[in-house]
N, C-alpha and C. Protein backbone atom coordinates (compact mmCIF):
# COMPACT_ATOMS: atom_id res chain seq x y z
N UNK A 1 -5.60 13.95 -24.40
CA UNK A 1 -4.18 14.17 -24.61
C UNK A 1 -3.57 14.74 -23.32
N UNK A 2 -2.36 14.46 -23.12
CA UNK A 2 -1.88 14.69 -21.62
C UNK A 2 -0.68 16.12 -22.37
N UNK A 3 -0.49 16.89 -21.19
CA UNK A 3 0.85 17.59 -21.49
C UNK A 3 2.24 17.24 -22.01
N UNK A 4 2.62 17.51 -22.81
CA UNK A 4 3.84 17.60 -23.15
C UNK A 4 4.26 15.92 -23.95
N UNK A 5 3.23 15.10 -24.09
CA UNK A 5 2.67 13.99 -24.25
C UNK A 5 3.04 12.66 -23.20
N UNK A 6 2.62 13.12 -22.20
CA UNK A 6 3.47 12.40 -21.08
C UNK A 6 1.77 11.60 -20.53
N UNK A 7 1.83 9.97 -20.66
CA UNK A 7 0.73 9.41 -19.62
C UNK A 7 0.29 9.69 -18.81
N UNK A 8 -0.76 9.69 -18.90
CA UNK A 8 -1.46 9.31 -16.92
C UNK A 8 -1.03 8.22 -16.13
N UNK A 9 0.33 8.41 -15.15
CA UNK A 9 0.76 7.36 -14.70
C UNK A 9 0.05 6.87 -13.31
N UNK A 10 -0.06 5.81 -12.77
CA UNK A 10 -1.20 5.42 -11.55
C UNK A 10 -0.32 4.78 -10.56
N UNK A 11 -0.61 5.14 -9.65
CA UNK A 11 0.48 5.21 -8.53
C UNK A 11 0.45 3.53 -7.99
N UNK A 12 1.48 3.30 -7.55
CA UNK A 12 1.98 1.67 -6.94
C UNK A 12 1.87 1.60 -5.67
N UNK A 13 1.52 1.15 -4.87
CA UNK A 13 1.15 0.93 -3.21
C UNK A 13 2.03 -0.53 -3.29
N UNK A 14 3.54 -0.11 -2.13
CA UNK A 14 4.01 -1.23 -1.33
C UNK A 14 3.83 -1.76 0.15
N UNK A 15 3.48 -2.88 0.15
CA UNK A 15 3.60 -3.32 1.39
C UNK A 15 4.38 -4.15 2.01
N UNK A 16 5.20 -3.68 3.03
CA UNK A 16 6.38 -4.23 3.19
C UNK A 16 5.82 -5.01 4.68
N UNK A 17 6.56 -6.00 4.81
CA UNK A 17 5.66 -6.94 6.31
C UNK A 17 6.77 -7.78 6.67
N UNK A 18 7.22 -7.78 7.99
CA UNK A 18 8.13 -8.72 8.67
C UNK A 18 7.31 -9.73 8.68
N UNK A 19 8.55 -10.87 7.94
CA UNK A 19 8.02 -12.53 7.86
C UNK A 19 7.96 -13.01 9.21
N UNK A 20 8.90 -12.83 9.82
CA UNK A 20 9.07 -14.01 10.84
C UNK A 20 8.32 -13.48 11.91
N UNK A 21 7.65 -12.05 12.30
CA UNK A 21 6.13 -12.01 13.11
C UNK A 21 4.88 -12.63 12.34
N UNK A 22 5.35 -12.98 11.53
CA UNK A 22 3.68 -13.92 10.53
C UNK A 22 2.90 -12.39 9.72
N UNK A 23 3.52 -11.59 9.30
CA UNK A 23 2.70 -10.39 9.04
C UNK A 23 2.06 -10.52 7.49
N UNK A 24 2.24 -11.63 7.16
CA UNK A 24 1.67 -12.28 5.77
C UNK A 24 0.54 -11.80 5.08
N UNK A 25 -0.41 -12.54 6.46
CA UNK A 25 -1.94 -12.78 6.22
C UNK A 25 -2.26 -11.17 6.16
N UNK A 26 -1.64 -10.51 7.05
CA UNK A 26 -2.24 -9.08 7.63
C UNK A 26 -1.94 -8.01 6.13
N UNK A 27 -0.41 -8.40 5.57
CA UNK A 27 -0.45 -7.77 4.15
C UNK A 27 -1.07 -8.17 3.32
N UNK A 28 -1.27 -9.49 2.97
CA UNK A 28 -2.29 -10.02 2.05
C UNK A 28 -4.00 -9.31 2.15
N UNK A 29 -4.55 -8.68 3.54
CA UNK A 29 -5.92 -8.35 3.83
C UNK A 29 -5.62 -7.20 3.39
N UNK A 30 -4.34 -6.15 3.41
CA UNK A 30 -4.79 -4.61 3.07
C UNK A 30 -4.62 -4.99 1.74
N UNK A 31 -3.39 -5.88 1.19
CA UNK A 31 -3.56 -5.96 -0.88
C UNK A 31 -4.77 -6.31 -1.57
N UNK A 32 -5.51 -6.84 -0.57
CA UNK A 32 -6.44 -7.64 -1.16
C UNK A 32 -8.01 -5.95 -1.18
N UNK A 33 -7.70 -5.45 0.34
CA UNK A 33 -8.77 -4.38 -0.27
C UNK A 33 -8.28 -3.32 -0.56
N UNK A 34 -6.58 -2.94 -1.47
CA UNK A 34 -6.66 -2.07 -1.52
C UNK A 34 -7.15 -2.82 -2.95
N UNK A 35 -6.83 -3.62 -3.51
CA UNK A 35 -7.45 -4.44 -5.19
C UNK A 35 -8.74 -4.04 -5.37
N UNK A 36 -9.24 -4.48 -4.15
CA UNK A 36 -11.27 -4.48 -4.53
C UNK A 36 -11.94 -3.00 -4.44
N UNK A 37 -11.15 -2.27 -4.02
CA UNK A 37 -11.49 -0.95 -3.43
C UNK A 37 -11.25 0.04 -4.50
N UNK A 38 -9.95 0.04 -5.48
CA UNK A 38 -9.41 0.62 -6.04
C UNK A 38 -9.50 0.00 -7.91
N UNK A 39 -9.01 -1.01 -7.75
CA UNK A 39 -8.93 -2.36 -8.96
C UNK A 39 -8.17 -1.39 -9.72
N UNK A 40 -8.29 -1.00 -11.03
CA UNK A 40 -7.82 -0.46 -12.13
C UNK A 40 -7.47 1.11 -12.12
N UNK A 41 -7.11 1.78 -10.78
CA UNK A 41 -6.60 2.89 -10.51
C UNK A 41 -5.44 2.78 -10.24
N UNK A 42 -5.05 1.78 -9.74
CA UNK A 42 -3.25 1.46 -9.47
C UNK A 42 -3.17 0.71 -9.98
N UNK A 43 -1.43 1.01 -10.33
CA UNK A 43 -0.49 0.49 -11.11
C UNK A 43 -0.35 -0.98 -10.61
N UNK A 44 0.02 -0.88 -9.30
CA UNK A 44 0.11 -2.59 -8.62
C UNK A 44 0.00 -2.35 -7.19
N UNK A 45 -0.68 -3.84 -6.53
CA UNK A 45 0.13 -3.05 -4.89
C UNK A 45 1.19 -5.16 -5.16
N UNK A 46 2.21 -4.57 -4.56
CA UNK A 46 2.99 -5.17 -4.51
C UNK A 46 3.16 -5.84 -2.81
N UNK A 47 4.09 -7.00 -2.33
CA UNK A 47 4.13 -7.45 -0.94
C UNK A 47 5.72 -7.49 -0.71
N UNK A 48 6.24 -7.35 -0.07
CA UNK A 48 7.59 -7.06 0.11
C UNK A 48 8.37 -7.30 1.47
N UNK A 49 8.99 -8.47 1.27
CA UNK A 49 9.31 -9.21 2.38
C UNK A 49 10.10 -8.43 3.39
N UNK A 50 10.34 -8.24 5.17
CA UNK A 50 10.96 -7.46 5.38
C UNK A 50 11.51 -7.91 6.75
N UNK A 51 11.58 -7.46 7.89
CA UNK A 51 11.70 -8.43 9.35
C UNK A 51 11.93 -7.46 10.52
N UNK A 52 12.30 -7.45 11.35
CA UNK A 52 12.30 -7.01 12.76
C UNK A 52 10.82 -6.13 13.22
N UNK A 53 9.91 -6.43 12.86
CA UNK A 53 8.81 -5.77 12.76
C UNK A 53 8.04 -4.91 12.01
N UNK A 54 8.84 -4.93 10.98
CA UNK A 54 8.21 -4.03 10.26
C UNK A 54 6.80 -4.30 9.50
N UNK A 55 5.67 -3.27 9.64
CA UNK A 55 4.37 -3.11 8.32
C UNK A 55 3.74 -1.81 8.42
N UNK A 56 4.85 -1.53 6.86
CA UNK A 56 4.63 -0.44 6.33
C UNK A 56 4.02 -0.34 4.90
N UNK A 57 3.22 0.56 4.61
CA UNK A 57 2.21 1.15 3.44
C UNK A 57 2.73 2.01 2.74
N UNK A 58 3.54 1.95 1.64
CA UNK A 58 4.03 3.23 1.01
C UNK A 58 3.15 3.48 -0.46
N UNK A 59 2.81 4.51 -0.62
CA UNK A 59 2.54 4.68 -2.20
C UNK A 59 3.86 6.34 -3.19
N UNK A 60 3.88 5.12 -4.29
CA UNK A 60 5.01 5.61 -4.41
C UNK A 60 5.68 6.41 -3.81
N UNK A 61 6.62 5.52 -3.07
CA UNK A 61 7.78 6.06 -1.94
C UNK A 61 7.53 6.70 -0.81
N UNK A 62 6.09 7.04 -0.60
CA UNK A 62 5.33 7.82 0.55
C UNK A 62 5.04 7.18 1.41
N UNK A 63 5.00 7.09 2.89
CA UNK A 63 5.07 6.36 3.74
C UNK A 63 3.56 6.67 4.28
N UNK A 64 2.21 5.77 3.81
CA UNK A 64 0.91 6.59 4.70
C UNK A 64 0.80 5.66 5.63
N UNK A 65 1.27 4.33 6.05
CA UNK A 65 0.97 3.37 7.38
C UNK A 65 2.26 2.97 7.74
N UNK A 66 2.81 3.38 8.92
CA UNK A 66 3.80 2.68 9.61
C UNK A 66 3.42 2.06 11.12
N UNK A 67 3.10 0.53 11.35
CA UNK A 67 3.02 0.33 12.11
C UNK A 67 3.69 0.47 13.76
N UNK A 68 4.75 0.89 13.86
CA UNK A 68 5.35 1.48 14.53
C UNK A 68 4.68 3.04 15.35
N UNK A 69 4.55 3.50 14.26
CA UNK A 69 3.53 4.78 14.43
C UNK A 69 1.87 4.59 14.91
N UNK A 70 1.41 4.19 14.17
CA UNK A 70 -0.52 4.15 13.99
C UNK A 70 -1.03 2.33 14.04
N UNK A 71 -2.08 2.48 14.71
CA UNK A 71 -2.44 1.72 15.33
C UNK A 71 -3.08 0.53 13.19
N UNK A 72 -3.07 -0.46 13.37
CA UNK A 72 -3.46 -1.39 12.25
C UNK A 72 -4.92 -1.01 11.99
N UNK A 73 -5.25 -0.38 10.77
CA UNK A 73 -6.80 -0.60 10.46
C UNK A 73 -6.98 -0.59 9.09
N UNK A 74 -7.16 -2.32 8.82
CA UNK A 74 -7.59 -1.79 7.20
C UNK A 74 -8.21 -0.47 6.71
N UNK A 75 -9.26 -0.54 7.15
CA UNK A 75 -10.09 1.20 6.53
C UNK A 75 -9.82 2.15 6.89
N UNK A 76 -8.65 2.48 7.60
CA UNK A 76 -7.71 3.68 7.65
C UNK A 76 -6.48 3.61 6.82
N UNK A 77 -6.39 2.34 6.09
CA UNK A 77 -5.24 2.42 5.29
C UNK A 77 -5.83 2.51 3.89
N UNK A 78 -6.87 2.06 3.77
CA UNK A 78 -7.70 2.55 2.18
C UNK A 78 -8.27 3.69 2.49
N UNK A 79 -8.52 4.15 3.37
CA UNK A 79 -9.06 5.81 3.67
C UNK A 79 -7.31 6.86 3.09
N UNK A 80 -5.96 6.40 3.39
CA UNK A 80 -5.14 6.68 3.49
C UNK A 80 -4.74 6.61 1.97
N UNK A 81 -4.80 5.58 1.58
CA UNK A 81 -4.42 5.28 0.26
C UNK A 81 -5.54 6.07 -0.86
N UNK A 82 -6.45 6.50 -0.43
CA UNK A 82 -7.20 7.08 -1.50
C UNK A 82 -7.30 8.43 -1.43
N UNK A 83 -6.35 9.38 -0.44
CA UNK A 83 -5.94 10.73 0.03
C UNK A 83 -4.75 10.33 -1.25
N UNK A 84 -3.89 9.84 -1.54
CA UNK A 84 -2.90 9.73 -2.28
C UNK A 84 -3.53 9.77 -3.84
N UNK A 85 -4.62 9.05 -4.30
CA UNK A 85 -5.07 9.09 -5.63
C UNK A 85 -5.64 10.60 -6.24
């Protein structure tokens, strides 16, 4: 039983990726291990079309990968994403 009778809600990981640099494939590789890594602990990870460069990692609304900032590494972004769970 949870408090106040409120769910265990499981957090959503977005990935947002500029189309027109091709950042597709590169969001599709972190959705794909944050799926295999995680599977039935999150709610969804979602892909989210975006442009002028952008690829960013948010879990709910939290920003843990901004490419702009930190260098691309899948296993720093599931290392990242599982500081959030």
């Amino acid at each position: 039983m949870y408090a106040d009778g409120e769910q265990s809600r499981m957090p959503t990981v977005e990935i947002e990726y500029c189309v027109p640099c091709g950042f597709l494939s590169r969001a599709e590789d972190v959705q794909h291990a944050l799926l295999s890594t995680f599977g039935e602990q999150l709610d969804a990870v979602t892909l989210a079309t975006g442009a002028d460069g952008v690829f960013v990692v948010r879990v709910d609304d939290t920003v843990i990968f901004d490419k702009s900032e930190d260098e691309y590494d899948v296993d720093e972004i599931v290392r990242r994403v599982r500081d959030q769970l």
